[in-house]
PDB file of N, CA and C in Angstrom:
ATOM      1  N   UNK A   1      23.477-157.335  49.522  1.00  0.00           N
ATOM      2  CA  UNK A   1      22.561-158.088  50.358  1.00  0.00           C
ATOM      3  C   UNK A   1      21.566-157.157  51.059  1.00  0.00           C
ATOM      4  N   UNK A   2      21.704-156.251  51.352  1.00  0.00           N
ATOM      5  CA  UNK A   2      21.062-154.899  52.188  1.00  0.00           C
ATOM      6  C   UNK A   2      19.976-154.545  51.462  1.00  0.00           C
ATOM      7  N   UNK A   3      20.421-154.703  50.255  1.00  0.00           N
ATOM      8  CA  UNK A   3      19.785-153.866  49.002  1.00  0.00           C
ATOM      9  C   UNK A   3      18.533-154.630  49.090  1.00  0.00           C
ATOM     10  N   UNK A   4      18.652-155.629  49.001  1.00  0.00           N
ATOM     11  CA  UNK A   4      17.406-157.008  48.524  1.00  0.00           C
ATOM     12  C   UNK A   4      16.826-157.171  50.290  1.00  0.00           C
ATOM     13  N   UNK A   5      17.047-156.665  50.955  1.00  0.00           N
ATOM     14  CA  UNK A   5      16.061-157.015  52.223  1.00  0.00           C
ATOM     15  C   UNK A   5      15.447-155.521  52.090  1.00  0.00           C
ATOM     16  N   UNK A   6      15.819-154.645  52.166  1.00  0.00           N
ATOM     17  CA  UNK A   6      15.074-152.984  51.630  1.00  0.00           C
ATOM     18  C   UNK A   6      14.012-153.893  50.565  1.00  0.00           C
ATOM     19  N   UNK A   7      14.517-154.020  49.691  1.00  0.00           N
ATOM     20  CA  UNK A   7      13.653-153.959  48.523  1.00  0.00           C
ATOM     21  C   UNK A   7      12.212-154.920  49.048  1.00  0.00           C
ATOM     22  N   UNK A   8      12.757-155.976  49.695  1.00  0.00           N
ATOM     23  CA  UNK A   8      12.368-156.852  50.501  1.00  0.00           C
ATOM     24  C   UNK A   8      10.807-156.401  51.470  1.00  0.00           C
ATOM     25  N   UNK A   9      11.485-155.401  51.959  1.00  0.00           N
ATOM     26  CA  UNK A   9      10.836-154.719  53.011  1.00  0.00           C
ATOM     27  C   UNK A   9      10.029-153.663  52.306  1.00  0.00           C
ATOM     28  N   UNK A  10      10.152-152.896  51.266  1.00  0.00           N
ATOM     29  CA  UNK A  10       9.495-151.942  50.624  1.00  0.00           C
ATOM     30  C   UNK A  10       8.191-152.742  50.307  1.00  0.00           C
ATOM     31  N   UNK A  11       8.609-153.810  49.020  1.00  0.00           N
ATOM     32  CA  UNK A  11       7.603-154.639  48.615  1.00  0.00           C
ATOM     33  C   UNK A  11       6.071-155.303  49.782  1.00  0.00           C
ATOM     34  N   UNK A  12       6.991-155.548  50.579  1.00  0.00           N
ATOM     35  CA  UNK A  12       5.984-156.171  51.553  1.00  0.00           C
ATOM     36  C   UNK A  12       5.243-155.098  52.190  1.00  0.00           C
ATOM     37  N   UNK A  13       5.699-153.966  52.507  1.00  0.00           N
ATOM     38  CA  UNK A  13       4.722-153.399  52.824  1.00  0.00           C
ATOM     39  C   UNK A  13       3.502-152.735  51.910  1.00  0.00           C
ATOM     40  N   UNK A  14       4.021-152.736  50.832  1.00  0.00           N
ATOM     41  CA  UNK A  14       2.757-152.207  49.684  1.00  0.00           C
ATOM     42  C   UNK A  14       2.179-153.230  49.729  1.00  0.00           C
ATOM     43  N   UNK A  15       2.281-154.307  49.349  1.00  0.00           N
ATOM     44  CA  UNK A  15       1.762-155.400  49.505  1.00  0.00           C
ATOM     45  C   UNK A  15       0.349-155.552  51.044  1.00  0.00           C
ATOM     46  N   UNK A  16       0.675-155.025  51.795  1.00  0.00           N
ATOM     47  CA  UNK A  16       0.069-155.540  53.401  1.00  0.00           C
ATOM     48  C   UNK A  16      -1.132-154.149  52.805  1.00  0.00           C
ATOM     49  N   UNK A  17      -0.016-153.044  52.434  1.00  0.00           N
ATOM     50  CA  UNK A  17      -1.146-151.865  52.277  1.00  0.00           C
ATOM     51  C   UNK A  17      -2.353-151.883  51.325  1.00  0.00           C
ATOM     52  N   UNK A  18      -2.402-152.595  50.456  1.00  0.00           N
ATOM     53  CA  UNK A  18      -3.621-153.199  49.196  1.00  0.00           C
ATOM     54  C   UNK A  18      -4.016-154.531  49.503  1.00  0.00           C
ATOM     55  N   UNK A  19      -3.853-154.935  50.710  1.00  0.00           N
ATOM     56  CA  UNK A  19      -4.838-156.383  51.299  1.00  0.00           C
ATOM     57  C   UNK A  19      -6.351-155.596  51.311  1.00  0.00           C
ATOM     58  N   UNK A  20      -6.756-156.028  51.166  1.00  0.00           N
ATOM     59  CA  UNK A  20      -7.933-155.849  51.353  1.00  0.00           C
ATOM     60  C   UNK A  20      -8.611-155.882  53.068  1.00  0.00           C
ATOM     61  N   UNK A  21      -8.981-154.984  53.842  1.00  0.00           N
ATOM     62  CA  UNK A  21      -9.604-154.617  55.060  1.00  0.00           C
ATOM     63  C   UNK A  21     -10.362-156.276  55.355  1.00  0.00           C
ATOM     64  N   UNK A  22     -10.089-156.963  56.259  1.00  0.00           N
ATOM     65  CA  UNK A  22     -10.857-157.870  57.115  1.00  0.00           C
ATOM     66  C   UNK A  22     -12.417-157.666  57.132  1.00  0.00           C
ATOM     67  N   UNK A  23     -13.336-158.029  56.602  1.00  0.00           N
ATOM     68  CA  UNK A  23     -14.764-157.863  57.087  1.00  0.00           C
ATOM     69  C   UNK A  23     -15.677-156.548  55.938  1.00  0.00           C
ATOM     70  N   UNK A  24     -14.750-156.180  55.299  1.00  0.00           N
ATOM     71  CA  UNK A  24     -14.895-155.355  54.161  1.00  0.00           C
ATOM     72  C   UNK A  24     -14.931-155.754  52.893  1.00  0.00           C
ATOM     73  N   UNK A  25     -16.260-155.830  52.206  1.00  0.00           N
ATOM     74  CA  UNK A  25     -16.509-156.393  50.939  1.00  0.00           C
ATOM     75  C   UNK A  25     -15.856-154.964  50.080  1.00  0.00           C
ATOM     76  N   UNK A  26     -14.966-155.197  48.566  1.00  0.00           N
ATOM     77  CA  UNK A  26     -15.035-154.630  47.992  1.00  0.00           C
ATOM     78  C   UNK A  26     -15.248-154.975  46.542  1.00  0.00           C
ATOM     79  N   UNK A  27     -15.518-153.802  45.405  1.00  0.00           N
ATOM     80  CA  UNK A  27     -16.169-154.164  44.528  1.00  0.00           C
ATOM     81  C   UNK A  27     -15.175-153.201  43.426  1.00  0.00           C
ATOM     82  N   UNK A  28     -15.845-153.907  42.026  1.00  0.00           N
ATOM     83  CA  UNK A  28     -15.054-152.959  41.234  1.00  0.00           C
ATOM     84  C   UNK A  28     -16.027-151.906  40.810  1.00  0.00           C
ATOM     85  N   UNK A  29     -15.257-150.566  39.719  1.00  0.00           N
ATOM     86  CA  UNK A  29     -16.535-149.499  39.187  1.00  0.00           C
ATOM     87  C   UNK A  29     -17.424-149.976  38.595  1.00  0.00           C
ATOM     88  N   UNK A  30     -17.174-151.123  37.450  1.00  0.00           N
ATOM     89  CA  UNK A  30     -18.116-152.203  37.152  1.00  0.00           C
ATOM     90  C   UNK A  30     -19.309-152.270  37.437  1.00  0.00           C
ATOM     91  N   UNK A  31     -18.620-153.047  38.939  1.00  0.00           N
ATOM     92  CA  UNK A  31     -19.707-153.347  39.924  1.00  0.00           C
ATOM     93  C   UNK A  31     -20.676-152.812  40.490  1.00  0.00           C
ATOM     94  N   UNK A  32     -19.778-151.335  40.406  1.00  0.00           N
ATOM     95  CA  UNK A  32     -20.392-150.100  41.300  1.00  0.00           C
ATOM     96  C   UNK A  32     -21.983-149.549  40.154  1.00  0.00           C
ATOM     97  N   UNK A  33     -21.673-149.668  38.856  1.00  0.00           N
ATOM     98  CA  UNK A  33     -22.245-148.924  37.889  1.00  0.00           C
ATOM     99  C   UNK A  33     -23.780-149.954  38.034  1.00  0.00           C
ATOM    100  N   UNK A  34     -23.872-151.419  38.339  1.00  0.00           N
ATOM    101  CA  UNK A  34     -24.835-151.542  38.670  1.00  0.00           C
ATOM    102  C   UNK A  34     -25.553-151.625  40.037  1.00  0.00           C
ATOM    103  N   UNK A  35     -25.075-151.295  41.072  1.00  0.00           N
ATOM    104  CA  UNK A  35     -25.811-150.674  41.845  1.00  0.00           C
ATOM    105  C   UNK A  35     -26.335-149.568  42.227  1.00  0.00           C
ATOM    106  N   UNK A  36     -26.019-148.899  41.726  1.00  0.00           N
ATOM    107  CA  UNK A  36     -26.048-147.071  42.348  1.00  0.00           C
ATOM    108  C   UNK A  36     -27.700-147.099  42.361  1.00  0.00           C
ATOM    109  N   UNK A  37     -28.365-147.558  41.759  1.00  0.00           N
ATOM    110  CA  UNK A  37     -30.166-147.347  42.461  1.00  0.00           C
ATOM    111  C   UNK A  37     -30.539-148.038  43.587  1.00  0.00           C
ATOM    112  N   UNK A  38     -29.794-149.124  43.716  1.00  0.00           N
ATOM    113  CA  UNK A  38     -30.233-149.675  44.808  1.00  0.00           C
ATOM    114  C   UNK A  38     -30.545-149.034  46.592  1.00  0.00           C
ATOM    115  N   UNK A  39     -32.074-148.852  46.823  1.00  0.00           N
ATOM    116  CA  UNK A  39     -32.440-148.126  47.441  1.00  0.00           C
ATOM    117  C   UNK A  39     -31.715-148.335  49.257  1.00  0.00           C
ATOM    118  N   UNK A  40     -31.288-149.843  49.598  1.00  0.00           N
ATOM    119  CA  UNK A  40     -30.752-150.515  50.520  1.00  0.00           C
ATOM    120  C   UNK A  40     -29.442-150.072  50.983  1.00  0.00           C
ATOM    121  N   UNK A  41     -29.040-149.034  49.868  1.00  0.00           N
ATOM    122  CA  UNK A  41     -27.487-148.905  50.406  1.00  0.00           C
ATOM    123  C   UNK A  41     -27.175-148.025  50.282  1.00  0.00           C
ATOM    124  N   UNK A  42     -26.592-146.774  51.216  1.00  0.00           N
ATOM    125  CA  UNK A  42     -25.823-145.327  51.579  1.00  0.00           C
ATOM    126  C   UNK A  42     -24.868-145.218  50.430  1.00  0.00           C
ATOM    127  N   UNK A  43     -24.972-144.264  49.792  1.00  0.00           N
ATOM    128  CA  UNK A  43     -23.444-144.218  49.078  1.00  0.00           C
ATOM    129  C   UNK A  43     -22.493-142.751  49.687  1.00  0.00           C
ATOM    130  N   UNK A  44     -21.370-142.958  50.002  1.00  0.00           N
ATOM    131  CA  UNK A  44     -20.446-142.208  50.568  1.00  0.00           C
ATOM    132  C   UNK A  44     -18.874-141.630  49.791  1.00  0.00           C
ATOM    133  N   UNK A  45     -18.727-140.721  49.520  1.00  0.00           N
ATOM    134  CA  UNK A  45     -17.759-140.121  48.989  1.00  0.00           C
ATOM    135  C   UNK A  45     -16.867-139.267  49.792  1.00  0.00           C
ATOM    136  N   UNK A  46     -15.713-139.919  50.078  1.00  0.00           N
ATOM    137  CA  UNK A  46     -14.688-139.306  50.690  1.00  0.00           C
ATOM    138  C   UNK A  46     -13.993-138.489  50.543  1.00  0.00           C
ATOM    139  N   UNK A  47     -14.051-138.174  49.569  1.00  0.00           N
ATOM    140  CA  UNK A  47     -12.779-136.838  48.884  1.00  0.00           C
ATOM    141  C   UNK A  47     -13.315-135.510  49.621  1.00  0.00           C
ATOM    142  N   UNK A  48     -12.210-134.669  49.439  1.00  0.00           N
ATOM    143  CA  UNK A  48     -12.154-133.204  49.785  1.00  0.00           C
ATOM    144  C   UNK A  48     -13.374-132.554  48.629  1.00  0.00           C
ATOM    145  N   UNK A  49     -13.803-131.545  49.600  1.00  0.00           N
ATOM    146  CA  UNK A  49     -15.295-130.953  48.607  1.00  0.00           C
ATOM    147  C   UNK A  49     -15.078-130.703  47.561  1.00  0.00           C
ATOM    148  N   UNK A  50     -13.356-129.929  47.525  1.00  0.00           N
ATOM    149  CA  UNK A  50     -13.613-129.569  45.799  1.00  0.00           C
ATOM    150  C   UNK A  50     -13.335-130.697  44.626  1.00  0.00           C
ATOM    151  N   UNK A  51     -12.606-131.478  45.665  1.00  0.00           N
ATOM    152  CA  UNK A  51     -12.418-132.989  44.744  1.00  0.00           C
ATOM    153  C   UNK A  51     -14.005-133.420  44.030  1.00  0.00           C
ATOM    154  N   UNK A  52     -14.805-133.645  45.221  1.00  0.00           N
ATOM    155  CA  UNK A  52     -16.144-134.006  44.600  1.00  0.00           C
ATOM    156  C   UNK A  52     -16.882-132.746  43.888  1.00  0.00           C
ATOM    157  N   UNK A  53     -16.442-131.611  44.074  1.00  0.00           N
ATOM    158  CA  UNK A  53     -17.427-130.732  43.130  1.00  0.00           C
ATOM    159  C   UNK A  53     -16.393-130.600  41.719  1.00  0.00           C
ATOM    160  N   UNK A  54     -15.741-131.032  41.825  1.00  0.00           N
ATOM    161  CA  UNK A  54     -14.737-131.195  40.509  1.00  0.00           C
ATOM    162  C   UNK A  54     -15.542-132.687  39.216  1.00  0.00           C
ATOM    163  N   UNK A  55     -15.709-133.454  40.110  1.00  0.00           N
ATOM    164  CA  UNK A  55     -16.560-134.522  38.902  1.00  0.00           C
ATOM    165  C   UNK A  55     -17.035-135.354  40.445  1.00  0.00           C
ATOM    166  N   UNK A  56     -18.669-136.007  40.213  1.00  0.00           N
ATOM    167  CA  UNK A  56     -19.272-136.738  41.288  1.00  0.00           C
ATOM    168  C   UNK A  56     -20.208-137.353  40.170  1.00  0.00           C
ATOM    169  N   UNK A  57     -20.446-138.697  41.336  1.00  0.00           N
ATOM    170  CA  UNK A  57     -21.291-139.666  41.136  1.00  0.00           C
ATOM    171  C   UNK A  57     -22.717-139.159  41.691  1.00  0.00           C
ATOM    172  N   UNK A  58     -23.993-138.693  41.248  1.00  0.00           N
ATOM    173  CA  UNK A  58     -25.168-138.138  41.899  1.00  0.00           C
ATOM    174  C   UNK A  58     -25.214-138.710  43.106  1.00  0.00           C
ATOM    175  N   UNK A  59     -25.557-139.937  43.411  1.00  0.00           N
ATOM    176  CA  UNK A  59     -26.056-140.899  44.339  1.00  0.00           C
ATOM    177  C   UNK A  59     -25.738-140.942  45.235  1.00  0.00           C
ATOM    178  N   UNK A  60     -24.239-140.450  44.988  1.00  0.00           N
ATOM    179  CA  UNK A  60     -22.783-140.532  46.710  1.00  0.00           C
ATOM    180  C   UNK A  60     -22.959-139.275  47.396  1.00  0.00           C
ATOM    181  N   UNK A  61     -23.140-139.469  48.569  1.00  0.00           N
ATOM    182  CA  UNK A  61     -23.005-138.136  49.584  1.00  0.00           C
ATOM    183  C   UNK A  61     -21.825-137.535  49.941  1.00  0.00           C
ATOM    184  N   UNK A  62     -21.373-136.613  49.647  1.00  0.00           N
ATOM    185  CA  UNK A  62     -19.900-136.030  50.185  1.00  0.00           C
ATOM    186  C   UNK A  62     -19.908-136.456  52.242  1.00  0.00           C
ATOM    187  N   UNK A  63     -19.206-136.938  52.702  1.00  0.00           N
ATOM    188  CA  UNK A  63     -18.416-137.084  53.798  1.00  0.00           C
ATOM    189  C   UNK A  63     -17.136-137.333  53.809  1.00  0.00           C
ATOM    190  N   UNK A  64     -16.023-136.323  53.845  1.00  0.00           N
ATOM    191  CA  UNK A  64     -14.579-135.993  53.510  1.00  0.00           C
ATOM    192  C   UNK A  64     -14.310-137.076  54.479  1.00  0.00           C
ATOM    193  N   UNK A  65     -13.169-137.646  54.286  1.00  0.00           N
ATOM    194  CA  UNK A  65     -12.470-138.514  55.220  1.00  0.00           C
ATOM    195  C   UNK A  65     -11.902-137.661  56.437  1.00  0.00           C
ATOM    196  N   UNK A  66     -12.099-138.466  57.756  1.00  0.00           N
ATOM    197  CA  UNK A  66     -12.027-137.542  58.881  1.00  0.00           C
ATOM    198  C   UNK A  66     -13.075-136.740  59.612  1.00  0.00           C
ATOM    199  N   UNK A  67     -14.163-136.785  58.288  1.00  0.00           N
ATOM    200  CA  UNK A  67     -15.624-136.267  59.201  1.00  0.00           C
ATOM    201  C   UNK A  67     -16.478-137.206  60.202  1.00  0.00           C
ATOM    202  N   UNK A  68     -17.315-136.987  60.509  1.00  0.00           N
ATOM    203  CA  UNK A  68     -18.158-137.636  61.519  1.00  0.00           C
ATOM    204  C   UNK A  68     -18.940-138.536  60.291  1.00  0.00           C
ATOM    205  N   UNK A  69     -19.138-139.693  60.748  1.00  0.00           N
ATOM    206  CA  UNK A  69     -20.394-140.765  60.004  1.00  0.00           C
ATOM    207  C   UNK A  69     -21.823-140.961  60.704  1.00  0.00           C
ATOM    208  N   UNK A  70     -21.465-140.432  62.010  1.00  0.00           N
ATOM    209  CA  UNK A  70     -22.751-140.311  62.779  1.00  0.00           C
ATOM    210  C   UNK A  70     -23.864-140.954  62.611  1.00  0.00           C
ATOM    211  N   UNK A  71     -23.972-139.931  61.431  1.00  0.00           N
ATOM    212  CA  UNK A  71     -25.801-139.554  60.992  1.00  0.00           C
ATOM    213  C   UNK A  71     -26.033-140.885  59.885  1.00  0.00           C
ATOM    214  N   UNK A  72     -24.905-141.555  59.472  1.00  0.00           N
ATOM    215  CA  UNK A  72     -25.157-142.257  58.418  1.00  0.00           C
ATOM    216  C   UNK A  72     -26.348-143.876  59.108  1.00  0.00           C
ATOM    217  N   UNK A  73     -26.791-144.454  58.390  1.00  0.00           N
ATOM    218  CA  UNK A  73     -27.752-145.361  59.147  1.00  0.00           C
ATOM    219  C   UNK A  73     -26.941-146.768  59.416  1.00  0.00           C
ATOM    220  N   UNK A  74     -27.226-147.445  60.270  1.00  0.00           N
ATOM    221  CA  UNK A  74     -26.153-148.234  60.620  1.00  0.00           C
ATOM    222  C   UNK A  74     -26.894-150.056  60.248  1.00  0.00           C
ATOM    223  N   UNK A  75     -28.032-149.888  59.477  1.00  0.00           N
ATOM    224  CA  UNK A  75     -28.725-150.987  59.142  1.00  0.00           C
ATOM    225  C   UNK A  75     -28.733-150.674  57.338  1.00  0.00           C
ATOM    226  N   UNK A  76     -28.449-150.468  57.092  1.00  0.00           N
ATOM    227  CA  UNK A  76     -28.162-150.370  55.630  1.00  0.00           C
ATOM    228  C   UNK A  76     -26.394-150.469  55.176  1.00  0.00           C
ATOM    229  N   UNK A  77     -26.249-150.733  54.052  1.00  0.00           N
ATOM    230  CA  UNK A  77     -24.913-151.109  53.347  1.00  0.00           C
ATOM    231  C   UNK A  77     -24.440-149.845  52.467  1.00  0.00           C
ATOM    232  N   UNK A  78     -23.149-149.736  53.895  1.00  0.00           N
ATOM    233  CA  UNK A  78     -22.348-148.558  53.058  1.00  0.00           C
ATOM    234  C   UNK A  78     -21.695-148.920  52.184  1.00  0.00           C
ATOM    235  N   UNK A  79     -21.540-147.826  51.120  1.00  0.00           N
ATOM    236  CA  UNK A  79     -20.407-148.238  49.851  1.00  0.00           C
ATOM    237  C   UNK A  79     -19.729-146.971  50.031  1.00  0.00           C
ATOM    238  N   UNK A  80     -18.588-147.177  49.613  1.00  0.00           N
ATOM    239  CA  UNK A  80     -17.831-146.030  50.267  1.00  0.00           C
ATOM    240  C   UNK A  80     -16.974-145.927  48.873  1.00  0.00           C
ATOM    241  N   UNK A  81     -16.660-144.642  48.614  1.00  0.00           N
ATOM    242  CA  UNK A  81     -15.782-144.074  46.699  1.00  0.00           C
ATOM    243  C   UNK A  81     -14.325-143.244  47.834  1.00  0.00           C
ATOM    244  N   UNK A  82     -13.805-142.686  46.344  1.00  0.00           N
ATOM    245  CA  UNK A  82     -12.763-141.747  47.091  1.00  0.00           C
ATOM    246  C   UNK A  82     -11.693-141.535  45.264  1.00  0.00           C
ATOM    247  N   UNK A  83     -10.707-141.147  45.503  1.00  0.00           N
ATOM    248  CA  UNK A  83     -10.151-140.923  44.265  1.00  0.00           C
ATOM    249  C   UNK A  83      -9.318-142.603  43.394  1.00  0.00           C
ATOM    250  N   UNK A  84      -8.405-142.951  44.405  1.00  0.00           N
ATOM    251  CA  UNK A  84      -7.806-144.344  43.938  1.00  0.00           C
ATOM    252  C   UNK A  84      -8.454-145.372  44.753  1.00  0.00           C
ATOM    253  N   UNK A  85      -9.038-145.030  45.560  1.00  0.00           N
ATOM    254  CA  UNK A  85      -9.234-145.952  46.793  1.00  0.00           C
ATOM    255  C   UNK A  85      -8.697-146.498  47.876  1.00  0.00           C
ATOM    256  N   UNK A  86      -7.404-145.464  48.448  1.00  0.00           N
ATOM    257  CA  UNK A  86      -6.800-145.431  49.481  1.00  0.00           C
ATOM    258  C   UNK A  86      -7.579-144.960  50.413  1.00  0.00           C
ATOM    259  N   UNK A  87      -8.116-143.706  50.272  1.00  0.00           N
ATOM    260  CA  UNK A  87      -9.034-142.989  51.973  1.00  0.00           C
ATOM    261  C   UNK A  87     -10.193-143.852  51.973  1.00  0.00           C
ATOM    262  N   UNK A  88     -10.583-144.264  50.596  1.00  0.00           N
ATOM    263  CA  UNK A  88     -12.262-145.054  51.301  1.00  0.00           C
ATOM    264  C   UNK A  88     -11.928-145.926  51.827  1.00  0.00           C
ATOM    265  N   UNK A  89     -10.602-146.673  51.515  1.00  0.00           N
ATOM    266  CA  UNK A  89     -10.350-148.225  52.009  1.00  0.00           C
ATOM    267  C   UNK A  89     -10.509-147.764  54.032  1.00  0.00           C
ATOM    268  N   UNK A  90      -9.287-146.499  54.082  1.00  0.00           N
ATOM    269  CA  UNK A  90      -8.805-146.153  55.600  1.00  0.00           C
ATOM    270  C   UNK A  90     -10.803-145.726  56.220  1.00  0.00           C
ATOM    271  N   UNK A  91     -11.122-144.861  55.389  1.00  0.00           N
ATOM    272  CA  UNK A  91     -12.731-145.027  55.634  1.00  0.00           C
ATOM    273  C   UNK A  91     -13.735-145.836  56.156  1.00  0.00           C
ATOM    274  N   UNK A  92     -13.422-147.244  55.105  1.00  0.00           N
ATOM    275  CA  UNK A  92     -14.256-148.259  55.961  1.00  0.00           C
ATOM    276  C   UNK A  92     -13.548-148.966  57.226  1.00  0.00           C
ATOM    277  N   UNK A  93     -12.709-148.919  56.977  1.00  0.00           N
ATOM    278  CA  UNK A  93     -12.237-149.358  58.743  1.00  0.00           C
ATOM    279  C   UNK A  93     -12.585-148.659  59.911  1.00  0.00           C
ATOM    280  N   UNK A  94     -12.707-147.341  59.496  1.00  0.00           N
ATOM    281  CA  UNK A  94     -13.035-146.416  60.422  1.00  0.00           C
ATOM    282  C   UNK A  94     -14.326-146.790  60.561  1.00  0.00           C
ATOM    283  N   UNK A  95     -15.588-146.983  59.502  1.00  0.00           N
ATOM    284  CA  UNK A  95     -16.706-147.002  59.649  1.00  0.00           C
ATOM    285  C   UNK A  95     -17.292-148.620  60.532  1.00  0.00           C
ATOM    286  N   UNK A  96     -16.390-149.246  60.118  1.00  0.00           N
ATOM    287  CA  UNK A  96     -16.350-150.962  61.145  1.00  0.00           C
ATOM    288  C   UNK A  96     -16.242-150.660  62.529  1.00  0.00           C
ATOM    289  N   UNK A  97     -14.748-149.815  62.909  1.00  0.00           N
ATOM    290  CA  UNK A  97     -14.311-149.302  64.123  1.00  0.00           C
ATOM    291  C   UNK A  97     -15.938-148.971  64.552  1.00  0.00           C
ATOM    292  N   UNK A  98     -16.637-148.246  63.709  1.00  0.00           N
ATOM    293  CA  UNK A  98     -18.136-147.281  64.600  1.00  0.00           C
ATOM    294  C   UNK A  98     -19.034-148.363  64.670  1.00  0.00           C
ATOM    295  N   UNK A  99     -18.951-149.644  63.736  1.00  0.00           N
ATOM    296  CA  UNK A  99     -20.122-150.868  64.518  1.00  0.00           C
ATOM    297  C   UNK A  99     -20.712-150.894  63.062  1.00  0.00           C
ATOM    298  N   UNK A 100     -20.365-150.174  62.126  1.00  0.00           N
ATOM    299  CA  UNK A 100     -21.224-150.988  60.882  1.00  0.00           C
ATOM    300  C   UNK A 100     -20.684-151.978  60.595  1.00  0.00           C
ATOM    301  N   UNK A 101     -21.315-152.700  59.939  1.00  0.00           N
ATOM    302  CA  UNK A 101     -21.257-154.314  59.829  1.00  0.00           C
ATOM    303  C   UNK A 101     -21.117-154.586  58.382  1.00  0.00           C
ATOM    304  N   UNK A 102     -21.912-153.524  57.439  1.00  0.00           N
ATOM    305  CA  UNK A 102     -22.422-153.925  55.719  1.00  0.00           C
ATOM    306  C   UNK A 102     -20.995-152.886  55.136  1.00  0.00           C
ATOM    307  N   UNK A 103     -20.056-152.712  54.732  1.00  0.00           N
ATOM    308  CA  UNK A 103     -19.221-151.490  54.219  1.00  0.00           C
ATOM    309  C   UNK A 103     -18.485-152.315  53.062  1.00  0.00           C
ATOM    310  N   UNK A 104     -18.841-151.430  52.325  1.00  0.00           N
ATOM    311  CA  UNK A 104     -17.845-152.090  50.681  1.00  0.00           C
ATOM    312  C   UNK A 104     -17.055-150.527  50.322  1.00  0.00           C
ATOM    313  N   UNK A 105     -16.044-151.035  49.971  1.00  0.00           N
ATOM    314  CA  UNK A 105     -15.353-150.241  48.982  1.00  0.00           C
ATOM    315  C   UNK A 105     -14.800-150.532  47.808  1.00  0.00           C
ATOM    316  N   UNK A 106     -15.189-149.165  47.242  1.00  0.00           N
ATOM    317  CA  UNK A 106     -15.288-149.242  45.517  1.00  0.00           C
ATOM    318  C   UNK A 106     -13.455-149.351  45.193  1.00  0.00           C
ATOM    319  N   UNK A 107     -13.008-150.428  44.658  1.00  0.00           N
ATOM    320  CA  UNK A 107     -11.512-150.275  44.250  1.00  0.00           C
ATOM    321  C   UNK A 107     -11.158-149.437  43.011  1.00  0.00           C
ATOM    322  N   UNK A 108     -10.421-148.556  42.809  1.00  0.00           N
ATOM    323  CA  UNK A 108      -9.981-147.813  42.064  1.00  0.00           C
ATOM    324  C   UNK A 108     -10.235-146.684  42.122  1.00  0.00           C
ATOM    325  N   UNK A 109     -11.643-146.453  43.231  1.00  0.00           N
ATOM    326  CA  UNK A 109     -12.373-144.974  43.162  1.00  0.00           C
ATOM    327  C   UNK A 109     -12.646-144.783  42.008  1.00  0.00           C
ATOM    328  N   UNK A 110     -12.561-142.988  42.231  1.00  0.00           N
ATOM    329  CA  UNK A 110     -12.887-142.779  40.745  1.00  0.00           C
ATOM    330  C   UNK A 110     -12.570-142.764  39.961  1.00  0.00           C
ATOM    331  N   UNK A 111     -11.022-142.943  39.696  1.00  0.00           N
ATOM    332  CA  UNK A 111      -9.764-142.585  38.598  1.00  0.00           C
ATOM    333  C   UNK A 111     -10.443-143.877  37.907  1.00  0.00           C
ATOM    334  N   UNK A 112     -10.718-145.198  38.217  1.00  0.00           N
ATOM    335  CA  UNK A 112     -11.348-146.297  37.805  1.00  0.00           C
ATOM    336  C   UNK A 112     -13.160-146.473  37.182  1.00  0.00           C
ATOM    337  N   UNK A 113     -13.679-145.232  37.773  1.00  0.00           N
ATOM    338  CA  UNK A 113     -14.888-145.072  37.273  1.00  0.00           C
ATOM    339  C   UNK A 113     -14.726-144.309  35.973  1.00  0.00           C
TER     340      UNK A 113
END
């Protein structure tokens, strides 16, 4: 009986952890492959530098997860990458937390691109 409320409890929390962020549009690589010109929207890449100097999308700006977003513009639509799409997901919350309003994240990252 122990066994099956663990299992219980494991499940549900992966589960809560791949909901999708409240107020956060996300998209697939798909999706991603036709926007990347679109002049309206920041693109942001979370990974560690050598992650992104290892393989990158031109368009995406390196900002490692944990850096400042500051400078990023707060009237335009962030899209936010990362490797599976765990840090961009923790990313755009962070970036909501700062008052942007437009934030998508790419699901799968890049392992999916």
């Amino acid at each position: 009986m122990e066994t099956w409320i663990i299992l219980a409890v494991v499940i549900a929390f992966f589960v809560w952890r791949m909901k999708p962020t409240k107020g956060v549009q996300s998209i697939s690589a798909a999706q991603l492959k036709n926007i990347l010109n679109d002049k309206d929207k920041v693109f942001v890449d979370v990974r560690t530098p050598a992650e992104y100097k290892g393989r990158n999308i031109p368009q995406f700006k390196n900002i490692p997860l944990g850096s400042s977003f500051d400078k990023l513009p707060k009237d335009k639509e962030i899209v936010v990458i990362c490797q599976s799409g765990m840090r961009s997901s923790r990313a755009c919350k962070q970036l909501q937390k700062q008052g942007f309003e437009r934030v998508t994240n790419v699901r799968g990252g890049m392992s999916a691109y």
